[in-house]
PDB file of N, CA and C in Angstrom:
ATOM      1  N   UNK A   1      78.900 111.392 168.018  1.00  0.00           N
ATOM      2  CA  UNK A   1      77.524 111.317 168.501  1.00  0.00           C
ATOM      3  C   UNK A   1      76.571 111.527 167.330  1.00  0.00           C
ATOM      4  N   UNK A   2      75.592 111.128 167.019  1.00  0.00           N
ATOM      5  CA  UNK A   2      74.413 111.057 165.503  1.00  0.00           C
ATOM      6  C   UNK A   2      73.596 112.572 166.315  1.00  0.00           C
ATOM      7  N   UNK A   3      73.101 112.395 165.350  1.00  0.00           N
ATOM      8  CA  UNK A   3      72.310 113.553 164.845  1.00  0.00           C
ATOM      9  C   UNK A   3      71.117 112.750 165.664  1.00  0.00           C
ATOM     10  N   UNK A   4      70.493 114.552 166.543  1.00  0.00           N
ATOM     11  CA  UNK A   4      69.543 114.193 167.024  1.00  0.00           C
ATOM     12  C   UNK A   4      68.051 114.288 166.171  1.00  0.00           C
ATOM     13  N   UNK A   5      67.579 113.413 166.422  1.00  0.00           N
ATOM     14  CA  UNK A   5      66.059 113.125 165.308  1.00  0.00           C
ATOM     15  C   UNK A   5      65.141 113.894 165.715  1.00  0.00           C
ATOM     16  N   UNK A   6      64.645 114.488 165.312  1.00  0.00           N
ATOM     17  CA  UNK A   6      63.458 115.269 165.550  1.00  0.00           C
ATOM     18  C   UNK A   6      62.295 114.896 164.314  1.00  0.00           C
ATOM     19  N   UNK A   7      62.360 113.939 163.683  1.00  0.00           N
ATOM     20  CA  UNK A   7      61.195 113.990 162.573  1.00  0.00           C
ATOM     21  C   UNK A   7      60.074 113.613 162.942  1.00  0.00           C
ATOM     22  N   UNK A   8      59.715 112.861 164.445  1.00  0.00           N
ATOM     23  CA  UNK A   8      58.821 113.058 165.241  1.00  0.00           C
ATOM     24  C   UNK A   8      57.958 114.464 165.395  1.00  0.00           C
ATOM     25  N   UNK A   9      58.453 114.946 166.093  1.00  0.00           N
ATOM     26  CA  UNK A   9      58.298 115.832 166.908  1.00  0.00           C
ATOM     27  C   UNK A   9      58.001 117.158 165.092  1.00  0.00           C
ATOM     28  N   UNK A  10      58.927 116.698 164.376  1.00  0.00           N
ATOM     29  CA  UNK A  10      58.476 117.993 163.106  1.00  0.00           C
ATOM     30  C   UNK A  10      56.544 117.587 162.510  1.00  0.00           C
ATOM     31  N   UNK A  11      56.705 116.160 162.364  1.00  0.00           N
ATOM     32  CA  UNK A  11      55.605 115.075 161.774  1.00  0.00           C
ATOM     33  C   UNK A  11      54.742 115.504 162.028  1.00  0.00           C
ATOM     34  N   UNK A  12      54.646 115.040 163.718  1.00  0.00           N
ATOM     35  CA  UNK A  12      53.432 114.449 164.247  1.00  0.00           C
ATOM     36  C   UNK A  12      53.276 115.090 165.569  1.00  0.00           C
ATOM     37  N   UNK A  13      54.332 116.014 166.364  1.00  0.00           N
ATOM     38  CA  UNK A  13      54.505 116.839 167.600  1.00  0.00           C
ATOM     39  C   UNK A  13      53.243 117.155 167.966  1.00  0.00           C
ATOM     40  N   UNK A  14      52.624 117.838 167.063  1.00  0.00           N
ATOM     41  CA  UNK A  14      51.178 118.581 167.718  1.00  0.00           C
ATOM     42  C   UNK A  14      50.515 117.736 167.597  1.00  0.00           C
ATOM     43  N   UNK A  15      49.936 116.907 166.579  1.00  0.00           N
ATOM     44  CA  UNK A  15      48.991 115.671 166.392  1.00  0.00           C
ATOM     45  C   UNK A  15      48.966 114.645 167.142  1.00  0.00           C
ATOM     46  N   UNK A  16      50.032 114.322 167.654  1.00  0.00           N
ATOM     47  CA  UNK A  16      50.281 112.781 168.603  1.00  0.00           C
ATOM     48  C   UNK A  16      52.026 112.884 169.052  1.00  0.00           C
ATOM     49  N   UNK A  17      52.158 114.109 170.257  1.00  0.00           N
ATOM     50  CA  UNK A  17      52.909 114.039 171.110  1.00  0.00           C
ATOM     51  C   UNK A  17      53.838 113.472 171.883  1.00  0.00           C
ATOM     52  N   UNK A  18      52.902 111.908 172.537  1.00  0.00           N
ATOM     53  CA  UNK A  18      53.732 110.932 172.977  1.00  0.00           C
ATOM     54  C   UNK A  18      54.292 110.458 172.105  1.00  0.00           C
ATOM     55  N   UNK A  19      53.798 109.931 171.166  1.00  0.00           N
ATOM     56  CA  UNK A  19      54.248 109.401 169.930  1.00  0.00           C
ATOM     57  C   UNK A  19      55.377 109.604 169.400  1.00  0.00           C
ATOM     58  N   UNK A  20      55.553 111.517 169.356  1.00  0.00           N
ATOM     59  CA  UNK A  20      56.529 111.996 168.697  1.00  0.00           C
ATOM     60  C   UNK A  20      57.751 111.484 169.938  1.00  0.00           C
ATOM     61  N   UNK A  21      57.680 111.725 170.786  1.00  0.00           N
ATOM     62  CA  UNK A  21      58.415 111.597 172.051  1.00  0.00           C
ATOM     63  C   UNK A  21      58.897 110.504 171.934  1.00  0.00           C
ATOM     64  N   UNK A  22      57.824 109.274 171.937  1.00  0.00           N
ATOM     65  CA  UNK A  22      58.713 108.143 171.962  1.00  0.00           C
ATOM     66  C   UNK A  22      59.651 107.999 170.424  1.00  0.00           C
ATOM     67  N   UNK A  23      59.004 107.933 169.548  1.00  0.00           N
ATOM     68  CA  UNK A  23      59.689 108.121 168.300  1.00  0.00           C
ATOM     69  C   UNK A  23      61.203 108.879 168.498  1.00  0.00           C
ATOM     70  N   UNK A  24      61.552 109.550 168.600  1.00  0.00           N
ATOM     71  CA  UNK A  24      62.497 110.685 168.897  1.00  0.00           C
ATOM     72  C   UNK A  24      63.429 110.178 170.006  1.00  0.00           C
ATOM     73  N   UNK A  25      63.048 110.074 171.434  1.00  0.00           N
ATOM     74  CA  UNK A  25      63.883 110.129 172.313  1.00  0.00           C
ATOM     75  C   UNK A  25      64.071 108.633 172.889  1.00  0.00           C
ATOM     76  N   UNK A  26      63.006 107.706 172.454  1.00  0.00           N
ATOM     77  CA  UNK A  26      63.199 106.311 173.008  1.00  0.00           C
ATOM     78  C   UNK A  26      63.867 105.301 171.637  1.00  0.00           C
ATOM     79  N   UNK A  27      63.011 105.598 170.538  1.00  0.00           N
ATOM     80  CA  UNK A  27      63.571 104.681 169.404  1.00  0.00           C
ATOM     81  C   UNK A  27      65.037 105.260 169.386  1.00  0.00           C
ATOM     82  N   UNK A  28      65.101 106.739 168.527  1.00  0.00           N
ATOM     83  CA  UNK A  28      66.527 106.820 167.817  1.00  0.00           C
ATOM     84  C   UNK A  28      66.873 107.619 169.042  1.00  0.00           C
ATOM     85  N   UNK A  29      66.505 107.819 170.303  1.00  0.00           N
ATOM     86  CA  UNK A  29      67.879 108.398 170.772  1.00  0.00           C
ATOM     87  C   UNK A  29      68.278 107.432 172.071  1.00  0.00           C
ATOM     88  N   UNK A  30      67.293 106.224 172.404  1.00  0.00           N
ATOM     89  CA  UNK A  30      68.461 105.146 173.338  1.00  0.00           C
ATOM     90  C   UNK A  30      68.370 104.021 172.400  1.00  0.00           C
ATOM     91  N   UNK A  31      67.498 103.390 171.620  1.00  0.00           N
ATOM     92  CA  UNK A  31      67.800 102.348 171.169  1.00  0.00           C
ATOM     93  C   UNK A  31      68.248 102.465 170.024  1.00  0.00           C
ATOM     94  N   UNK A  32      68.403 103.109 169.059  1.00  0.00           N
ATOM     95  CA  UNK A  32      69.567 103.394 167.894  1.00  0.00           C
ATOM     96  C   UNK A  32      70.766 103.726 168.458  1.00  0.00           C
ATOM     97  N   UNK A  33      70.973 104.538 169.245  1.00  0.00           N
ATOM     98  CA  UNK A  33      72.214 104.915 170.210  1.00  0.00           C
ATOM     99  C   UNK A  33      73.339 103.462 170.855  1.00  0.00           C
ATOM    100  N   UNK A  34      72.532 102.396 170.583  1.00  0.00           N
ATOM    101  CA  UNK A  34      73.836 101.282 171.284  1.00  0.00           C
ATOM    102  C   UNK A  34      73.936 100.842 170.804  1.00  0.00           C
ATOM    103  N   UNK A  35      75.270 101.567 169.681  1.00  0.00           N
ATOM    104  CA  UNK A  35      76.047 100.962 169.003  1.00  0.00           C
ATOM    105  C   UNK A  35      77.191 100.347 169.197  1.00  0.00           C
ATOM    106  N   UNK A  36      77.263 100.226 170.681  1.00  0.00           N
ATOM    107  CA  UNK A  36      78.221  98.696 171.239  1.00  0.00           C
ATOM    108  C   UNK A  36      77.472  97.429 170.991  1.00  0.00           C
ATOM    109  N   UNK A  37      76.176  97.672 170.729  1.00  0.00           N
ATOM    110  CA  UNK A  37      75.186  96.402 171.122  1.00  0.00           C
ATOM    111  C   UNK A  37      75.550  95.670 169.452  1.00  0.00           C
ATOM    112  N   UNK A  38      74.690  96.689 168.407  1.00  0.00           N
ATOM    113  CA  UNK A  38      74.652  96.606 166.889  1.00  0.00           C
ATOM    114  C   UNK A  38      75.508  98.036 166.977  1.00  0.00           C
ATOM    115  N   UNK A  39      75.319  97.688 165.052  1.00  0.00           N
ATOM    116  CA  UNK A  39      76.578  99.059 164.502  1.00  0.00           C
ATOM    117  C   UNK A  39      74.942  99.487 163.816  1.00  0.00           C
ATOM    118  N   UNK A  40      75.466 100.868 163.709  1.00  0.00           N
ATOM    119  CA  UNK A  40      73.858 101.572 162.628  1.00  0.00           C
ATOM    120  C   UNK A  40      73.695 101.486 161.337  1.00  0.00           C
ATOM    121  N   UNK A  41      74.850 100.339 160.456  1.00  0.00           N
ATOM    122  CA  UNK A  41      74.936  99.995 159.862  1.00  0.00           C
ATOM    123  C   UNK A  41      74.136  98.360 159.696  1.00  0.00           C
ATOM    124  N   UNK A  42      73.648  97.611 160.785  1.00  0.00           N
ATOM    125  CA  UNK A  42      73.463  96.572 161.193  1.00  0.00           C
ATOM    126  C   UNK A  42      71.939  96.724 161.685  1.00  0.00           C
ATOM    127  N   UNK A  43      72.185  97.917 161.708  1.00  0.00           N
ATOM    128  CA  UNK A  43      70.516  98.160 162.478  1.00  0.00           C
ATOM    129  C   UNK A  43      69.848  98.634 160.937  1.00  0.00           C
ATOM    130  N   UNK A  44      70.591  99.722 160.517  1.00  0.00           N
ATOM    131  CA  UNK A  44      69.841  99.795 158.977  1.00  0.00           C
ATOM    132  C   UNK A  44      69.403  98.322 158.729  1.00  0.00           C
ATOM    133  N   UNK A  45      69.961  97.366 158.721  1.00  0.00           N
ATOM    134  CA  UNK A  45      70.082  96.205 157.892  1.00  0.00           C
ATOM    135  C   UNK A  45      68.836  95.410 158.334  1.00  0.00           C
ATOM    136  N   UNK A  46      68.246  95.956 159.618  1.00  0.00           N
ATOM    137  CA  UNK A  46      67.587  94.676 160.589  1.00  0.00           C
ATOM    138  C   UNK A  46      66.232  95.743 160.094  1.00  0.00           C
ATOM    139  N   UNK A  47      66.189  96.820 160.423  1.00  0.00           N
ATOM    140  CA  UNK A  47      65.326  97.784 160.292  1.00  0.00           C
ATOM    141  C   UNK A  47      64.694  97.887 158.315  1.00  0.00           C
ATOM    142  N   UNK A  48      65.263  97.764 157.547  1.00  0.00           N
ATOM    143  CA  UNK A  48      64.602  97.905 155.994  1.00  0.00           C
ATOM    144  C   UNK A  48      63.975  96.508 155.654  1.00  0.00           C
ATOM    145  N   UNK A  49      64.880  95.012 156.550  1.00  0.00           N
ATOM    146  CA  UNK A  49      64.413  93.989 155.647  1.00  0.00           C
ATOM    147  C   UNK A  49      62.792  93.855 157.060  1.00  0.00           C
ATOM    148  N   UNK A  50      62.643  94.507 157.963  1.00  0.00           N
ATOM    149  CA  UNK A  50      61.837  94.480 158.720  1.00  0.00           C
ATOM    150  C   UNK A  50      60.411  95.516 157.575  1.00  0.00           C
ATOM    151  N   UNK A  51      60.581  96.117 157.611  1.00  0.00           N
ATOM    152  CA  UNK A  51      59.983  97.594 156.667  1.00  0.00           C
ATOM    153  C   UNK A  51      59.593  96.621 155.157  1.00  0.00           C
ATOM    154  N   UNK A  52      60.513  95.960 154.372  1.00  0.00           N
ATOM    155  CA  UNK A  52      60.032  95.370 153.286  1.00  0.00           C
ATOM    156  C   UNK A  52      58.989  94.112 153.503  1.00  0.00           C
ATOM    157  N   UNK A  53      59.523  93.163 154.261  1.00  0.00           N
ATOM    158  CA  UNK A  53      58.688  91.975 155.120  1.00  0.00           C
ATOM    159  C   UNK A  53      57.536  92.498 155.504  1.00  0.00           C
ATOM    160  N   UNK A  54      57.445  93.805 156.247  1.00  0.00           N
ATOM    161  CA  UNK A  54      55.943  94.200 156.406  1.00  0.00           C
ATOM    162  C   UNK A  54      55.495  94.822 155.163  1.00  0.00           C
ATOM    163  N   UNK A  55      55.705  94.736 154.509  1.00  0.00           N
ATOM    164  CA  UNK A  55      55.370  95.433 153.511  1.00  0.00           C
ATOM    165  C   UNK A  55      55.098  96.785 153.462  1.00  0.00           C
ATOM    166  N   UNK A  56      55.623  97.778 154.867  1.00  0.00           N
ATOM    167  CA  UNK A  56      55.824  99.038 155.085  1.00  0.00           C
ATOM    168  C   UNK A  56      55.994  99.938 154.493  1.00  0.00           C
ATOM    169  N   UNK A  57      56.339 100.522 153.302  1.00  0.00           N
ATOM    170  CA  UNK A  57      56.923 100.869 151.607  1.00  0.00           C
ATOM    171  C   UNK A  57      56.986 102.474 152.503  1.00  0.00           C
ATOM    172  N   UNK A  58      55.984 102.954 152.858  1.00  0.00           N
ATOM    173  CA  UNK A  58      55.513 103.986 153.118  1.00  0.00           C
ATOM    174  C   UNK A  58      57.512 105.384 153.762  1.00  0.00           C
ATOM    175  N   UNK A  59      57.364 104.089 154.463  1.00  0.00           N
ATOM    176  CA  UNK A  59      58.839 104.719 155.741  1.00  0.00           C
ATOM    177  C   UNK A  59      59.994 103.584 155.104  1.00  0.00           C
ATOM    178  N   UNK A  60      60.362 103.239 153.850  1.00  0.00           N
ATOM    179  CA  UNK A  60      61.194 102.913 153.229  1.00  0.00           C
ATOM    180  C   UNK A  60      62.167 103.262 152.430  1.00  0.00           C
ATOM    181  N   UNK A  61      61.971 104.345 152.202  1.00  0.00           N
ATOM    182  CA  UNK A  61      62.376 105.342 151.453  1.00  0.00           C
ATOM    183  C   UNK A  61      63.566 106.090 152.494  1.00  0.00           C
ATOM    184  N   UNK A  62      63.118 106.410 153.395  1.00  0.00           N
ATOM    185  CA  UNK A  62      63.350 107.521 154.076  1.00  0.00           C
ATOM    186  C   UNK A  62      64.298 106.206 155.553  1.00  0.00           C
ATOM    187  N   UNK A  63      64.415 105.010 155.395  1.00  0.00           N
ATOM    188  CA  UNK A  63      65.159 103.610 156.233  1.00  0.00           C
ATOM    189  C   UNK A  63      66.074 103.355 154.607  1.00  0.00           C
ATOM    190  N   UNK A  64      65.925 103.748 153.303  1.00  0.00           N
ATOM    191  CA  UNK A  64      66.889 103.361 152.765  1.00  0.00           C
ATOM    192  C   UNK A  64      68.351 104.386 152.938  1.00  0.00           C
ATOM    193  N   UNK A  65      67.611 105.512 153.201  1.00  0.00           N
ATOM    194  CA  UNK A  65      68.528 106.942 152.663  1.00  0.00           C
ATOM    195  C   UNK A  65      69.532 106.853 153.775  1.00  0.00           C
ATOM    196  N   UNK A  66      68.758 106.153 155.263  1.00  0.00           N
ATOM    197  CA  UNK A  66      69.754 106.360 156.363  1.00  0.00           C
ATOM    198  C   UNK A  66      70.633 105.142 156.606  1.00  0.00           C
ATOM    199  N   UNK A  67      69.817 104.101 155.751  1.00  0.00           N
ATOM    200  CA  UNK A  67      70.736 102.875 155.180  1.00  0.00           C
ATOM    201  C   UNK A  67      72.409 103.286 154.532  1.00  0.00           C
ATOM    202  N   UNK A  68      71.542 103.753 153.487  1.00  0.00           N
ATOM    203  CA  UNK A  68      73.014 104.785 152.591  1.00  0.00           C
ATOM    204  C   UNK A  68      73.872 105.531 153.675  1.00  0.00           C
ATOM    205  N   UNK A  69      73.260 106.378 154.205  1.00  0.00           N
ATOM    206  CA  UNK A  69      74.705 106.965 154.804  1.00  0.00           C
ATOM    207  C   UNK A  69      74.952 105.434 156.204  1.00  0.00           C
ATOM    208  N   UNK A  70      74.654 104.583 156.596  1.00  0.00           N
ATOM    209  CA  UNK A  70      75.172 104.172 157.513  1.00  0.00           C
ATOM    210  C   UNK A  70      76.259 103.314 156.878  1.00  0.00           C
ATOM    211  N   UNK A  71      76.032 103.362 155.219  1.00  0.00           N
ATOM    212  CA  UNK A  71      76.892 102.400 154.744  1.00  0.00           C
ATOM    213  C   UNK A  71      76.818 101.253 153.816  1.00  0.00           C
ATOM    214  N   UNK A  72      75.873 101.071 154.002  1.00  0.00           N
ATOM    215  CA  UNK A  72      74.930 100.114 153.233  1.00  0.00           C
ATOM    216  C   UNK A  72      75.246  99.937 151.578  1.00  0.00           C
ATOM    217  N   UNK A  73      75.921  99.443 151.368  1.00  0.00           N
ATOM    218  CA  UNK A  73      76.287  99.562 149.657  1.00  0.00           C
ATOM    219  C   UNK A  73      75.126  99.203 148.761  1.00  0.00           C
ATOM    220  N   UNK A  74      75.216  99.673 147.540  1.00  0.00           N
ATOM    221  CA  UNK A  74      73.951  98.990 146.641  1.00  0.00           C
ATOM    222  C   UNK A  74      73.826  97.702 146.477  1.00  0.00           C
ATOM    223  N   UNK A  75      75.416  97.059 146.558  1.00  0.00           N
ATOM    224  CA  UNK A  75      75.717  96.022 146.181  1.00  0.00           C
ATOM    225  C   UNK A  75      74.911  95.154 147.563  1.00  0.00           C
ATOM    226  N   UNK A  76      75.278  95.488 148.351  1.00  0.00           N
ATOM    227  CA  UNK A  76      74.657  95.056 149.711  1.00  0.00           C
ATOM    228  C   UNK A  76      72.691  94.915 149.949  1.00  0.00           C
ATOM    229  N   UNK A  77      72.039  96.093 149.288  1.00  0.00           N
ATOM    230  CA  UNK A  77      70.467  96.432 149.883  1.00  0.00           C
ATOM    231  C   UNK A  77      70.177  95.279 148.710  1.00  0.00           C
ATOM    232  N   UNK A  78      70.317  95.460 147.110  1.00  0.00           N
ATOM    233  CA  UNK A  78      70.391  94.202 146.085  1.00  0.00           C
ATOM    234  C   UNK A  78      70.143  93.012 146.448  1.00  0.00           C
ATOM    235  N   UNK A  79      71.609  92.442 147.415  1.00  0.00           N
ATOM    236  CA  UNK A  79      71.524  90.911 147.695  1.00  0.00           C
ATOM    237  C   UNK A  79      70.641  90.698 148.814  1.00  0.00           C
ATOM    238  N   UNK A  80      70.679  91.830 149.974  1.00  0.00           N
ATOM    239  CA  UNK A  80      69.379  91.770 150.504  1.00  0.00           C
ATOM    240  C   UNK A  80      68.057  91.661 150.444  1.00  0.00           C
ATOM    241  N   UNK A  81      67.414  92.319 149.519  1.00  0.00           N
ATOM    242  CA  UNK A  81      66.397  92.173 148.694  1.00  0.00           C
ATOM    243  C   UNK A  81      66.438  91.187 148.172  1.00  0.00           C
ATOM    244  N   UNK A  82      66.970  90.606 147.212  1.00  0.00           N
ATOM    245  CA  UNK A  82      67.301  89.167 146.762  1.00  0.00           C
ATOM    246  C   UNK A  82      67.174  88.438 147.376  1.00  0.00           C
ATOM    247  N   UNK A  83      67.656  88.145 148.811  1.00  0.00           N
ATOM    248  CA  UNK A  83      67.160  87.187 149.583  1.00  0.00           C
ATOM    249  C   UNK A  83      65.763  87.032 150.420  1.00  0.00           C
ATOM    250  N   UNK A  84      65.413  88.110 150.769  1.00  0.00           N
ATOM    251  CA  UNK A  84      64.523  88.446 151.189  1.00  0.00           C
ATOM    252  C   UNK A  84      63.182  87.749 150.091  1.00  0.00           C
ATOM    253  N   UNK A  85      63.242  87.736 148.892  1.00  0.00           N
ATOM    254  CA  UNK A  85      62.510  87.644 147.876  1.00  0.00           C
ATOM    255  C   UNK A  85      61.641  86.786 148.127  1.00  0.00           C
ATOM    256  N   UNK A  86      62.558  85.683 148.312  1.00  0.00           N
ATOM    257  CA  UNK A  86      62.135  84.005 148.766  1.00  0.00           C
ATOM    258  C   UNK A  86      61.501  83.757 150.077  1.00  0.00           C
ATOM    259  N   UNK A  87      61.568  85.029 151.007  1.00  0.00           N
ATOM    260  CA  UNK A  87      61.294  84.627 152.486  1.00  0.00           C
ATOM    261  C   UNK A  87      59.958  85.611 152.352  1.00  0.00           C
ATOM    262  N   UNK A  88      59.630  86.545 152.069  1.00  0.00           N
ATOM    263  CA  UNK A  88      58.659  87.496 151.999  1.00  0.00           C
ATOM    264  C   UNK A  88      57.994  88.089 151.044  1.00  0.00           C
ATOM    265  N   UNK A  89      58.119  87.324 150.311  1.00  0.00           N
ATOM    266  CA  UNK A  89      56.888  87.707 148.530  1.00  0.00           C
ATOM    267  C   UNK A  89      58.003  88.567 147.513  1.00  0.00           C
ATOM    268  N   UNK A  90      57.680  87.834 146.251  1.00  0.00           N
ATOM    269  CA  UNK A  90      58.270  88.654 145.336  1.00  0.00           C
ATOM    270  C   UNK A  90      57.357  90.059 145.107  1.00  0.00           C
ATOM    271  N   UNK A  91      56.411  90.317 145.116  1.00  0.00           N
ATOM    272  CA  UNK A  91      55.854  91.905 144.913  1.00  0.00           C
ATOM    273  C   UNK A  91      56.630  92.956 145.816  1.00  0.00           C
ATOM    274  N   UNK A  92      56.573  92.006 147.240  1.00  0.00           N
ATOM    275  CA  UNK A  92      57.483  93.282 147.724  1.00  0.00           C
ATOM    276  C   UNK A  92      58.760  93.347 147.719  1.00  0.00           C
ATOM    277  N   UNK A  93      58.932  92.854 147.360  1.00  0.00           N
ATOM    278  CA  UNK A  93      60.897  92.589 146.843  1.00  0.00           C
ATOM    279  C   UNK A  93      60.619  93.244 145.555  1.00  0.00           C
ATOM    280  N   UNK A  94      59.786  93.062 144.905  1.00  0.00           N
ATOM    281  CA  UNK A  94      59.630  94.067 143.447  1.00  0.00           C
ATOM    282  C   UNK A  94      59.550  95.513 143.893  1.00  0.00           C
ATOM    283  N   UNK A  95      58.880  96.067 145.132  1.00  0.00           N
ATOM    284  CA  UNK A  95      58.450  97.112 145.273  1.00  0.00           C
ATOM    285  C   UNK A  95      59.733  97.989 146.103  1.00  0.00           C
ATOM    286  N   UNK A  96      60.343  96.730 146.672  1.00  0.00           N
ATOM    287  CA  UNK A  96      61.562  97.456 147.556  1.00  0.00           C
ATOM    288  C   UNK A  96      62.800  97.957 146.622  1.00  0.00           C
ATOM    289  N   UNK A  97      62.918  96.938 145.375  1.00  0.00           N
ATOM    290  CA  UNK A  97      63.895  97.233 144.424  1.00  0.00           C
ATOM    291  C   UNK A  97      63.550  98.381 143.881  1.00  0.00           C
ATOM    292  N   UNK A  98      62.293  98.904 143.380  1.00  0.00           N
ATOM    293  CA  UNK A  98      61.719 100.316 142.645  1.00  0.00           C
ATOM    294  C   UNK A  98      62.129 101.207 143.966  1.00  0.00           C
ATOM    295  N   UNK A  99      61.975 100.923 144.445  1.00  0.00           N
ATOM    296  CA  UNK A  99      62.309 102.427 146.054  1.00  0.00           C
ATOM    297  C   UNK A  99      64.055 102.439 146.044  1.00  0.00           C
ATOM    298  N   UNK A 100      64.773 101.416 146.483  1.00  0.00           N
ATOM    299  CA  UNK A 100      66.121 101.437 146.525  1.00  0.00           C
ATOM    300  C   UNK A 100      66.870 101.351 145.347  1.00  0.00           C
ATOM    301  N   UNK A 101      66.061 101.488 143.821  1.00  0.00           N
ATOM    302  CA  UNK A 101      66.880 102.026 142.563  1.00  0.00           C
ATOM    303  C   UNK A 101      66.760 103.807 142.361  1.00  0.00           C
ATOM    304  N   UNK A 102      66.069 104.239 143.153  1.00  0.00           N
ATOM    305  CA  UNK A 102      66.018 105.451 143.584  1.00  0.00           C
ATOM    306  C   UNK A 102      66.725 105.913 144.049  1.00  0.00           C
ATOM    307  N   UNK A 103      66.767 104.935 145.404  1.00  0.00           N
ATOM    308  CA  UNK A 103      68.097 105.794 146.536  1.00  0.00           C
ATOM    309  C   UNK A 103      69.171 105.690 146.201  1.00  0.00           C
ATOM    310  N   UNK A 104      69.816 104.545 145.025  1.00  0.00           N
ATOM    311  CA  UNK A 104      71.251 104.344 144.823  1.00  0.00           C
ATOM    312  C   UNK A 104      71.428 104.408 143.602  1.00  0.00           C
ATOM    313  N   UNK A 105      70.769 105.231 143.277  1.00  0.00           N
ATOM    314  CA  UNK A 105      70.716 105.834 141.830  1.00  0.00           C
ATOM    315  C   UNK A 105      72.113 106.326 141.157  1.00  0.00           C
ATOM    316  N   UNK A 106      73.128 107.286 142.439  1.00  0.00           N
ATOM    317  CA  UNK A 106      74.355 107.639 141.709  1.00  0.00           C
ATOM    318  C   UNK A 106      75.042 106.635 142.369  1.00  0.00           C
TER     319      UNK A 106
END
């Protein structure tokens, strides 16, 4: 069973409540949770090139790290980015590579 998320509820709990709520108990705890549907390895995958495409940078960092543990090889976020390059601007494919030479640093 994953780890229940609370970075809602640590964030933004008092500031914007529902928010945290839905964040927390609707995103990562039913729809990250069906992993018969996707693997959380697959969802990392759908979830960062979503985050780079918007040009999201902000919550990228923190979608690469859970990338990494879902599995995500360097070799893997690389050719992703790489492809991505051509479909969604090279700046942010420049900007996603500076964030994920961070995370896969060792």
């Amino acid at each position: 069973m994953a780890k229940k998320q609370t970075a809602g509820h640590d964030i933004l709990g008092e500031f914007a409540p529902k928010f945290a709520e839905l964040n927390d108990d609707v995103l990562f705890g039913e729809v990250w949770s069906r992993e018969d549907k996707l693997s959380e390895h697959d969802r990392s995958m759908i979830t960062i090139s979503a985050l780079i495409s918007g040009g999201n940078l902000e919550q990228l960092d923190a979608h690469l790290t859970i990338g990494k543990q879902n599995g995500i090889t360097k070799e893997e976020i690389s050719e992703m980015i790489t492809h991505l390059s051509f479909y969604v601007g090279w700046p942010k494919a420049w900007s996603a590579f500076n964030r994920a030479k961070e995370i896969y640093k060792d």
